[in-house]
Protein backbone atom coordinates (compact mmCIF):
# COMPACT_ATOMS: atom_id res chain seq x y z
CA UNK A 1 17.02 12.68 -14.93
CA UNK A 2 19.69 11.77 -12.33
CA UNK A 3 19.91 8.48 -10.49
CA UNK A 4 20.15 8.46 -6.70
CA UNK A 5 23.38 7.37 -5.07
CA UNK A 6 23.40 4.05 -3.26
CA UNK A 7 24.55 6.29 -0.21
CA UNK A 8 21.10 8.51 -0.53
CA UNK A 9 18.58 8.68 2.40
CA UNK A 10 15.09 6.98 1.68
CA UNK A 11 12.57 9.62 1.18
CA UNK A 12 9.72 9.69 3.71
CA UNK A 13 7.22 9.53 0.61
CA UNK A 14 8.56 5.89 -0.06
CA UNK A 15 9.00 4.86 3.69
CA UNK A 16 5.34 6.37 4.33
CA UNK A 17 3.95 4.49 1.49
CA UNK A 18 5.49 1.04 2.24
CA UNK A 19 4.51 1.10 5.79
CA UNK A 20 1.16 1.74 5.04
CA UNK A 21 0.59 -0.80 2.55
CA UNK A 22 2.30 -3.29 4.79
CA UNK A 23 0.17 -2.64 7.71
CA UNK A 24 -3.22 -2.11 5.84
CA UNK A 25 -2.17 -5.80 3.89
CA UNK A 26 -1.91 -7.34 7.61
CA UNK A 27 -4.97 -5.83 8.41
CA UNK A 28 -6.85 -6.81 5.26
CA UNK A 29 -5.45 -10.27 5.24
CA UNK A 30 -6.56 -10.74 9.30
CA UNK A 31 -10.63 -8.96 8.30
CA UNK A 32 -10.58 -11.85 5.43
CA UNK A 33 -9.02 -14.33 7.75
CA UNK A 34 -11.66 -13.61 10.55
CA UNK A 35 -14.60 -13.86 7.88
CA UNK A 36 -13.73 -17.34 6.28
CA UNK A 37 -16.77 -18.87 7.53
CA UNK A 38 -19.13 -15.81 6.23
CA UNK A 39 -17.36 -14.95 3.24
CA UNK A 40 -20.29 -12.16 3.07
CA UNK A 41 -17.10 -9.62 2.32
CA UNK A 42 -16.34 -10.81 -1.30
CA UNK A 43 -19.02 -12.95 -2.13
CA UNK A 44 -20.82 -10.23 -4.04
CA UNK A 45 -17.69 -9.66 -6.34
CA UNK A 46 -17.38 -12.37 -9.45
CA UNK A 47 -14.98 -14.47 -8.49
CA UNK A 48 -12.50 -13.30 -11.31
CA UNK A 49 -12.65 -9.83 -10.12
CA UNK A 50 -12.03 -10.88 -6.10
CA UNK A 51 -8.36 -10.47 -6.32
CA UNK A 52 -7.68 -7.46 -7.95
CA UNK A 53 -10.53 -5.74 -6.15
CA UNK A 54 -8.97 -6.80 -3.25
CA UNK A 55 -5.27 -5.68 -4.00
CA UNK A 56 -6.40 -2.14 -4.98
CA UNK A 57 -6.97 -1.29 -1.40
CA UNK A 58 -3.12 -2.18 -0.06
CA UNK A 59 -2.30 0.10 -3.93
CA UNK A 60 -5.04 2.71 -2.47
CA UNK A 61 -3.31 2.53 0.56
CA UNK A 62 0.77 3.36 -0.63
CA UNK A 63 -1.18 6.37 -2.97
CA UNK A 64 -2.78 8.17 -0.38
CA UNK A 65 0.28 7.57 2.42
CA UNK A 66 3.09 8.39 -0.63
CA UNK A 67 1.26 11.81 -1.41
CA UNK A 68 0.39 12.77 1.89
CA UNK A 69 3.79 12.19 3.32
CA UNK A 70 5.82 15.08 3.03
CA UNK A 71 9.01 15.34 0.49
CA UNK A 72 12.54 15.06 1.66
CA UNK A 73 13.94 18.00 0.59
CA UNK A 74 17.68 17.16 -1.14
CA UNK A 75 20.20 19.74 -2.85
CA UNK A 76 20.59 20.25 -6.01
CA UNK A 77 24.49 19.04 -5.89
């Protein structure tokens, strides 16, 4: 297994995958930020299990964006 080079381009897998957990977090975040008065979202959770329910979906998010994004081809050098 071979380390990348500080010099190497970010694959579009990783940039894919961090832009879409960012954006789905800000959008999460602003849903649960809207419904603070009707908490109605999470309220059927226990509350132990509230925040990593809730963190899966930024996680589900980077999966889905990481493998869908295509790989940036590199040579073999």
């Amino acid at each position: 297994m071979t380390m990348a080079s500080a010099s190497a381009p970010i694959e579009k897998k990783v940039k894919a995958a961090s832009a879409a957990t960012y954006l789905l977090s800000v959008a999460g975040l602003s849903i649960l930020g809207a419904v603070t008065d009707n908490p109605s979202l999470v309220s059927s959770l226990p509350d132990g299990l509230e925040p990593f329910i809730l963190a899966l979906v930024p996680a589900a998010s980077a999966a889905i964006a990481g493998w869908m994004a295509p790989h940036t081809p590199r040579s073999d050098a």
